[in-house]
N, C-alpha and C. Protein backbone atom coordinates (compact mmCIF):
# COMPACT_ATOMS: atom_id res chain seq x y z
N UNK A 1 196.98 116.42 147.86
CA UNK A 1 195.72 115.84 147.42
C UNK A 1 195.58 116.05 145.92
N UNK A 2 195.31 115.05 145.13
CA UNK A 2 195.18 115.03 143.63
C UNK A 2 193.64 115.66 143.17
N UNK A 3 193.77 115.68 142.80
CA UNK A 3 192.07 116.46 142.24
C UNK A 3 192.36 115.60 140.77
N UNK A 4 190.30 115.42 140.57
CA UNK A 4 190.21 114.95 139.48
C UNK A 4 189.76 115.82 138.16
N UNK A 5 190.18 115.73 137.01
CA UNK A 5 189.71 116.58 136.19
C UNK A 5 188.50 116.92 135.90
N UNK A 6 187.70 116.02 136.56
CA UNK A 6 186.48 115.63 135.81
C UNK A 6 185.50 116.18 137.59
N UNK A 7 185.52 116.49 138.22
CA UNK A 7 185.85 116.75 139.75
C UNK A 7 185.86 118.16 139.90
N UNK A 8 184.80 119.28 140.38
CA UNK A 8 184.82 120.75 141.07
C UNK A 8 184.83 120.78 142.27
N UNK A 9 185.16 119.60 143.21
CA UNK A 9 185.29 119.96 144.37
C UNK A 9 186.54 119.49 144.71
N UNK A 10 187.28 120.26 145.67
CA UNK A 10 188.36 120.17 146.83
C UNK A 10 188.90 118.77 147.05
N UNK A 11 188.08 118.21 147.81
CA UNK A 11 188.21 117.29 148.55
C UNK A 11 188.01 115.97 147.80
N UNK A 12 188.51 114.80 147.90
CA UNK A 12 188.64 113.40 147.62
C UNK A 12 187.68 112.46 148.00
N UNK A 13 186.39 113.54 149.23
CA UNK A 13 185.82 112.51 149.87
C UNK A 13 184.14 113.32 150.12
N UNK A 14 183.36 112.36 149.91
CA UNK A 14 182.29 113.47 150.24
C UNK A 14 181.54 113.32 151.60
N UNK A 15 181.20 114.83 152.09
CA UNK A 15 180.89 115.21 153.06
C UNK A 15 179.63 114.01 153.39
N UNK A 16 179.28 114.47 155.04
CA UNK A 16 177.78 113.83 154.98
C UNK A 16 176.78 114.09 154.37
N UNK A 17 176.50 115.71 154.20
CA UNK A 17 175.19 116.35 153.54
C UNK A 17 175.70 116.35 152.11
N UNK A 18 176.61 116.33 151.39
CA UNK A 18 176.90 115.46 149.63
C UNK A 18 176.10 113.83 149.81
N UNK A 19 176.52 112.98 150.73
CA UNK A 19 176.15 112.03 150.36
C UNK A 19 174.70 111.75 150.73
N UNK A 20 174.21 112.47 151.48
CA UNK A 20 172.93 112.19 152.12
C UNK A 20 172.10 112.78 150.59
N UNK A 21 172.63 113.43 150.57
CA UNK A 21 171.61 114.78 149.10
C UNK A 21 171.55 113.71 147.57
N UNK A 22 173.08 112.97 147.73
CA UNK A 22 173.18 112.06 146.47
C UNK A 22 172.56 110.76 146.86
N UNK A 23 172.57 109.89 147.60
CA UNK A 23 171.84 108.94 148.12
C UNK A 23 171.14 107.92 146.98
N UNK A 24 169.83 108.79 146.95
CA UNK A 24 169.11 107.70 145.87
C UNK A 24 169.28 108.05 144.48
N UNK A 25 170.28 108.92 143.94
CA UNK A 25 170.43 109.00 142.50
C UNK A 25 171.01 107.54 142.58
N UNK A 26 169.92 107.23 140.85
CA UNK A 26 171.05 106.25 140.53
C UNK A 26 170.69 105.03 140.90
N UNK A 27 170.08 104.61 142.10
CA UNK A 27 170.02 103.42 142.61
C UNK A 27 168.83 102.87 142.27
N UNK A 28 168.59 101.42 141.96
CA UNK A 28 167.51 100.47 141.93
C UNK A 28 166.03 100.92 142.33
N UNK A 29 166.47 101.27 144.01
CA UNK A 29 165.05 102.10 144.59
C UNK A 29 164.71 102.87 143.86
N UNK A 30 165.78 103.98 143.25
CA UNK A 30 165.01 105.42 142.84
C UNK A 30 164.35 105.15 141.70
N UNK A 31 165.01 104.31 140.64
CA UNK A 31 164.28 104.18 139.73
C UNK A 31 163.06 103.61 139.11
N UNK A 32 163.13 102.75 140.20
CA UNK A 32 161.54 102.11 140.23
C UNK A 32 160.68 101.67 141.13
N UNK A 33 159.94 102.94 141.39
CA UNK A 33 159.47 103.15 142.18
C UNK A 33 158.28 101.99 142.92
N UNK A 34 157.13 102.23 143.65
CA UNK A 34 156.19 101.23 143.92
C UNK A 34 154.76 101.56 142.95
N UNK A 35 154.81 103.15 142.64
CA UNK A 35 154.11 102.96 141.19
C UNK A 35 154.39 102.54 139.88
N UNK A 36 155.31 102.31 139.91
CA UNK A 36 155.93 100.97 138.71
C UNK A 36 155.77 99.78 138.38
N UNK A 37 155.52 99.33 139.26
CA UNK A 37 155.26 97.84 139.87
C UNK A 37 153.96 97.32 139.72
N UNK A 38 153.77 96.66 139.21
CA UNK A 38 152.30 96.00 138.82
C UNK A 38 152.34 94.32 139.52
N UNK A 39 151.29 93.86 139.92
CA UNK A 39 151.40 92.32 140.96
C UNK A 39 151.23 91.74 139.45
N UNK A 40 151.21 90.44 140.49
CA UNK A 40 151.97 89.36 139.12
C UNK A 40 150.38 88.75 138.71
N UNK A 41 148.98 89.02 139.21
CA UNK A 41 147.54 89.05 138.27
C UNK A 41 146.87 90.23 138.28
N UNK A 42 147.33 91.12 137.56
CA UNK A 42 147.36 92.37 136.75
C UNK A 42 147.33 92.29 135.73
N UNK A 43 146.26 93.52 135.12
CA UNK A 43 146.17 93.46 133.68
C UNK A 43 147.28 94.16 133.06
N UNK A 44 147.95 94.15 131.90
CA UNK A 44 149.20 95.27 131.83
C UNK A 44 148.69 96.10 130.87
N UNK A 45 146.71 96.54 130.88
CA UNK A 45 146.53 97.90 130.51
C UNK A 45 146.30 98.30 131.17
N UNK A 46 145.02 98.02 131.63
CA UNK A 46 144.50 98.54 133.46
C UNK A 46 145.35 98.55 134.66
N UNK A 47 145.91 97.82 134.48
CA UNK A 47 146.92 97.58 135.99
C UNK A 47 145.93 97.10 136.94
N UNK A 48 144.82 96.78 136.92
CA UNK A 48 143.86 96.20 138.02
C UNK A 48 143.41 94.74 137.83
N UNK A 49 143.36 94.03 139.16
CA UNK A 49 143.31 92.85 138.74
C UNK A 49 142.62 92.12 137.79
N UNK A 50 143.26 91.20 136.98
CA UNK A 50 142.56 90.57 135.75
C UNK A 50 141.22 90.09 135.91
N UNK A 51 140.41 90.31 135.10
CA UNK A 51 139.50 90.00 135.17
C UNK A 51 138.98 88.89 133.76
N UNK A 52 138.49 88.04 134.18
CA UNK A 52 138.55 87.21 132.81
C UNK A 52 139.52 87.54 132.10
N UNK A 53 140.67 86.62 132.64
CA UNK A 53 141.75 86.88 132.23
C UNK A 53 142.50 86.36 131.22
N UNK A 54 143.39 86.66 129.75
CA UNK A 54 144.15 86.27 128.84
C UNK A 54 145.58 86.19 128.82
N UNK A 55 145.81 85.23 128.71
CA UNK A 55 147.54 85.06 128.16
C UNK A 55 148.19 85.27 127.27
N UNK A 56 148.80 85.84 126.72
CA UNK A 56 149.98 86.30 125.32
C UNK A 56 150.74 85.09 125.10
N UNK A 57 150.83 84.30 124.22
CA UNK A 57 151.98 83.46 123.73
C UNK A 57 153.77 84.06 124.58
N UNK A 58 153.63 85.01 124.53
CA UNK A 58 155.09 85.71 125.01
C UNK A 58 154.38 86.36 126.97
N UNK A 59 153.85 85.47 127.59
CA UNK A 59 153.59 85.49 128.96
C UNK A 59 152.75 87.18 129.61
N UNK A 60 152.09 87.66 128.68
CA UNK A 60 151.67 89.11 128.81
C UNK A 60 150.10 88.97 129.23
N UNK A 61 149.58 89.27 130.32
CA UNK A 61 148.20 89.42 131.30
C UNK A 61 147.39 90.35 131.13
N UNK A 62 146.32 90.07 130.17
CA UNK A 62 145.10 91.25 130.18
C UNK A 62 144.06 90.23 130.24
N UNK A 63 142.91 91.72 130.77
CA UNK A 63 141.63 91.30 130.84
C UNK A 63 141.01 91.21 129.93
N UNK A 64 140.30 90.43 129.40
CA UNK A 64 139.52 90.53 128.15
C UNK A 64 138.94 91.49 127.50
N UNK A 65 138.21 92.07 128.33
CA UNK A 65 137.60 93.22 127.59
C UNK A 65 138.47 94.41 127.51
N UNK A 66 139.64 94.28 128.12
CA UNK A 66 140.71 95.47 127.52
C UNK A 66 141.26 95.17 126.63
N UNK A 67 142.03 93.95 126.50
CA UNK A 67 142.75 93.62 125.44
C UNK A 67 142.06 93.74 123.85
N UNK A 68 140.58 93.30 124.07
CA UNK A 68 139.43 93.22 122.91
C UNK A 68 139.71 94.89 122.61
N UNK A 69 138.88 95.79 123.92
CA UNK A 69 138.77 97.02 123.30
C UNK A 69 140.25 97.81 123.16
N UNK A 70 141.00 97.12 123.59
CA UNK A 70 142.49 98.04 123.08
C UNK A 70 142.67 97.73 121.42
N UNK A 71 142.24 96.43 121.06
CA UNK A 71 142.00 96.05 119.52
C UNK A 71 141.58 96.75 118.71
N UNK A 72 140.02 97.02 118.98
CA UNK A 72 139.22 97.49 118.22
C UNK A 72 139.80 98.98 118.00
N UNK A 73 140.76 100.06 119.09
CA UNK A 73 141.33 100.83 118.89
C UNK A 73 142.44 101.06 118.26
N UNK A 74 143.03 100.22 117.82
CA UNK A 74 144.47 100.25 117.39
C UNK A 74 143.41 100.00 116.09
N UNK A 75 142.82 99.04 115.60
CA UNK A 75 142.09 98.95 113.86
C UNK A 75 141.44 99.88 113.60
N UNK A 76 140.36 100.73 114.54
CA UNK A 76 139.90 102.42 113.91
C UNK A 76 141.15 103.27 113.86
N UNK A 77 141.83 103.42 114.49
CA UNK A 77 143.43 103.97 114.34
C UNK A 77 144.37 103.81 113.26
N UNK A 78 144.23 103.14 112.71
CA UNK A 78 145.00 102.32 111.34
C UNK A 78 143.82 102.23 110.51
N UNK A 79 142.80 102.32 110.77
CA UNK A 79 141.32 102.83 109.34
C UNK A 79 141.78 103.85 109.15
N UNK A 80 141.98 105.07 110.07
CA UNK A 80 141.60 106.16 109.78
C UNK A 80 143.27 107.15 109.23
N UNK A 81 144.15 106.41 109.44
CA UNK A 81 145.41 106.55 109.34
C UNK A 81 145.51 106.14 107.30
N UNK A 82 145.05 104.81 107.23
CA UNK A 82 144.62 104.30 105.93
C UNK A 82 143.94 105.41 104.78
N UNK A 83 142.75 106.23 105.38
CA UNK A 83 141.71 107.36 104.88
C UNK A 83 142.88 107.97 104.94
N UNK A 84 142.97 108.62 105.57
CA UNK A 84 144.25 109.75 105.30
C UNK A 84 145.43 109.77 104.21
N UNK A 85 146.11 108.42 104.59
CA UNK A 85 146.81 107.89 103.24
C UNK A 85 146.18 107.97 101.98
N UNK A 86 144.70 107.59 101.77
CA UNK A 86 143.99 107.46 100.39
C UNK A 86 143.81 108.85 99.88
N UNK A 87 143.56 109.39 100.77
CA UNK A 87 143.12 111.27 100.27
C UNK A 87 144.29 111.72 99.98
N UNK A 88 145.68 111.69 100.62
CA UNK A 88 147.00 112.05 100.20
C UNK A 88 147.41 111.88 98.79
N UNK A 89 146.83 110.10 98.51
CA UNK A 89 147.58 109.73 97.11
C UNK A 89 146.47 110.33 95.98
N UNK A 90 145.21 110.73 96.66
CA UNK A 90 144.58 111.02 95.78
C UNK A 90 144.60 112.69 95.18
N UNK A 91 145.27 113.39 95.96
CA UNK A 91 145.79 114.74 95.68
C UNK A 91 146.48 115.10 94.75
N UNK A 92 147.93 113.58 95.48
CA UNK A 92 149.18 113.79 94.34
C UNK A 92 148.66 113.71 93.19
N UNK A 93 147.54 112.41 92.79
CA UNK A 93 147.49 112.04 91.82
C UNK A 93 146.45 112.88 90.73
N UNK A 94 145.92 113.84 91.44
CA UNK A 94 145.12 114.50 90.44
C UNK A 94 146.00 116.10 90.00
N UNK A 95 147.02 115.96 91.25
CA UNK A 95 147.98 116.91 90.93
C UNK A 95 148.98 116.68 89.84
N UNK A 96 149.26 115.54 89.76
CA UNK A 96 150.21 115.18 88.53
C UNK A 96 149.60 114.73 87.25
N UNK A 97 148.32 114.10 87.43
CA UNK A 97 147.44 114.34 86.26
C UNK A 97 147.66 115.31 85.26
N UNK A 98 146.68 116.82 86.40
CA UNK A 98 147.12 118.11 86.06
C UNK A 98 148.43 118.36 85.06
N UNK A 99 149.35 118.16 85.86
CA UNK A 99 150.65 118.37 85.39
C UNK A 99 151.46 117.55 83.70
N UNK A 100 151.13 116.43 84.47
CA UNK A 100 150.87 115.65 82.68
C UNK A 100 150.19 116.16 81.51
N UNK A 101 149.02 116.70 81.73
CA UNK A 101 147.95 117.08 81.19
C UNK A 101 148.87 117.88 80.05
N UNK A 102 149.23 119.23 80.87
CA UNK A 102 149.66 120.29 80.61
C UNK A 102 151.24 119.79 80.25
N UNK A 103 151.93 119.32 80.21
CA UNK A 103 153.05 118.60 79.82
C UNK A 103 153.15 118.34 78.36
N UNK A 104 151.49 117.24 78.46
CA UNK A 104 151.60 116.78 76.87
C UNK A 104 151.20 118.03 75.94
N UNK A 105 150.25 119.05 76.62
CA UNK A 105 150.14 120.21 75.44
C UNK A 105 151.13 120.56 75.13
N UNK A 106 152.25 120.88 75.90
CA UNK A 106 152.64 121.42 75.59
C UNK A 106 153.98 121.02 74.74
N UNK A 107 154.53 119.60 74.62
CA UNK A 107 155.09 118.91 73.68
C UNK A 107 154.32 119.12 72.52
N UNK A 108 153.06 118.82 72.44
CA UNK A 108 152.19 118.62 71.08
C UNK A 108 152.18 120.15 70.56
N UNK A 109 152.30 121.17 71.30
CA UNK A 109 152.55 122.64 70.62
C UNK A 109 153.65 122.43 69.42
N UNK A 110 154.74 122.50 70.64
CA UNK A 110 156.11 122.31 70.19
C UNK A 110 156.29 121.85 68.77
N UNK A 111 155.88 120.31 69.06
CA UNK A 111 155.85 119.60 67.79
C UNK A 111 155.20 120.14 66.72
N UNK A 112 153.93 120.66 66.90
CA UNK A 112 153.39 121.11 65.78
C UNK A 112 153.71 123.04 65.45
N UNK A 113 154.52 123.50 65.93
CA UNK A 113 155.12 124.83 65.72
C UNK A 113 156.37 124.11 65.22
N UNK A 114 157.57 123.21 65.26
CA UNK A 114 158.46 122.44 64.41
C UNK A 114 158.21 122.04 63.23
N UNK A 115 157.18 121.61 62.81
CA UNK A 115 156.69 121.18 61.77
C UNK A 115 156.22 121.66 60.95
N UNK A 116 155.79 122.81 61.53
CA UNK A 116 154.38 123.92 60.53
C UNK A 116 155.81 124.75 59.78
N UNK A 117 156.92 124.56 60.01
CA UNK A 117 158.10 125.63 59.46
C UNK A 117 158.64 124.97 58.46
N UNK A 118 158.71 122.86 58.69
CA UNK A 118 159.11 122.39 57.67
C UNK A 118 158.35 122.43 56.21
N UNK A 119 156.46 122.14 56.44
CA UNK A 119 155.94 121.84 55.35
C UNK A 119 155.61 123.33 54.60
N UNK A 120 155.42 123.19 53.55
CA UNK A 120 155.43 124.30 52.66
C UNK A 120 154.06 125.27 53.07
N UNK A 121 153.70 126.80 52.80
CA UNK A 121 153.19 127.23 53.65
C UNK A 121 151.80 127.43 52.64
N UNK A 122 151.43 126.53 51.81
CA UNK A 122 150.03 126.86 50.66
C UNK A 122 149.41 125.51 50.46
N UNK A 123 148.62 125.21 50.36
CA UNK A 123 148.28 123.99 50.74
C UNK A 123 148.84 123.18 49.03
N UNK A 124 148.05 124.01 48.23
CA UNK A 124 148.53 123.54 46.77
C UNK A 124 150.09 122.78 46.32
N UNK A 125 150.75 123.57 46.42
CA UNK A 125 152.76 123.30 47.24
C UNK A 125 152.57 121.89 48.14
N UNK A 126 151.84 121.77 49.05
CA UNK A 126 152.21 120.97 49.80
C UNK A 126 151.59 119.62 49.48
N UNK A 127 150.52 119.52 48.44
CA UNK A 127 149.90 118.26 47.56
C UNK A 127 150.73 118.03 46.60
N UNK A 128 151.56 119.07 45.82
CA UNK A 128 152.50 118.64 45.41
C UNK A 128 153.67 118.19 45.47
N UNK A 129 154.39 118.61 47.21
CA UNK A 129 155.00 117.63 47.84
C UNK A 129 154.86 116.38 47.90
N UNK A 130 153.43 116.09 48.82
CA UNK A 130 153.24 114.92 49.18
C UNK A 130 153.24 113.53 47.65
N UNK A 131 152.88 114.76 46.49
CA UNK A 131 152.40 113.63 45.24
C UNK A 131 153.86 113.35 44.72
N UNK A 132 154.93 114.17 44.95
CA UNK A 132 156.21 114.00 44.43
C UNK A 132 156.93 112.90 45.34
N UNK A 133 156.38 112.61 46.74
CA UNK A 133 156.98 111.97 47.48
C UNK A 133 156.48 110.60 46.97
N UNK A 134 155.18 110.35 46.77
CA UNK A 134 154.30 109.08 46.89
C UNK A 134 154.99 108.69 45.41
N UNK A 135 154.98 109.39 44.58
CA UNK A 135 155.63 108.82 43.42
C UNK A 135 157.18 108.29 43.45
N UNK A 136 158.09 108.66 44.36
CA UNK A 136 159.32 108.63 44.38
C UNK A 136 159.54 107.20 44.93
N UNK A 137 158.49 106.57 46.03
CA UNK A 137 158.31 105.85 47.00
C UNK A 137 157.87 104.74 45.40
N UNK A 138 156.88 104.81 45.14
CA UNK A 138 156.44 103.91 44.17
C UNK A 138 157.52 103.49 43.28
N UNK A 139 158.57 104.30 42.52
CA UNK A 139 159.68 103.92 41.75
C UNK A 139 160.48 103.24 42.64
């Protein structure tokens, strides 16, 4: 007798109480059951028969006032999903504000601690820079 690799038992063939025990794995029945099953004028939120009943372009059966109030739930659901989104961007954005803020000081330090080393350190010196420059510019 060959045994399969894939196979922990002995035998090639299964017993009665193997197959009785395996039975409905697997099969059509097991998987869908009779609470699965909805009749063919059923709502497919309620599952109870339609009542003032609607059609879907794509053949789908609700009752009006479910389909309406399943609406109105899915748009407060996506309002409030929306609010959430707005308060998020509005965090980042006062967070990076912040951050900019403090960014540009601190370039504009920089720059002006670079600079304060080039120009001469008396103010007098440094009118006479600027008048030696303006004249140089004029020739």
């Amino acid at each position: 007798m060959a045994r399969h690799s894939k196979s922990n038992q002995i035998r090639e063939f299964l017993t009665y109480e193997e197959r009785a025990r395996w039975a409905g794995i697997g099969t059509q029945s097991e998987r869908l059951g009779a609470d699965s099953m909805r009749s063919f004028d059923s709502c497919c939120l309620c599952l109870q028969f339609a009542q003032r009943p609607m059609v879907t372009p794509a053949g789908y059966l609700y009752c009006r006032a479910c389909i309406f109030e399943n609406i109105v739930e899915q748009k407060a659901a996506h309002a409030r999903a929306q609010k959430e989104y707005e308060a998020q961007q509005q965090k980042v954005g006062a967070s990076s504000a912040g951050v900019q803020q403090m960014l540009e000081s601190v370039t504009a330090e920089a720059f002006v601690e670079g600079h304060d080393s080039i120009l001469p350190a008396d103010r007098r010196r440094h009118s006479e820079v600027l008048s030696k420059k303006h004249h140089a510019i004029e020739r």
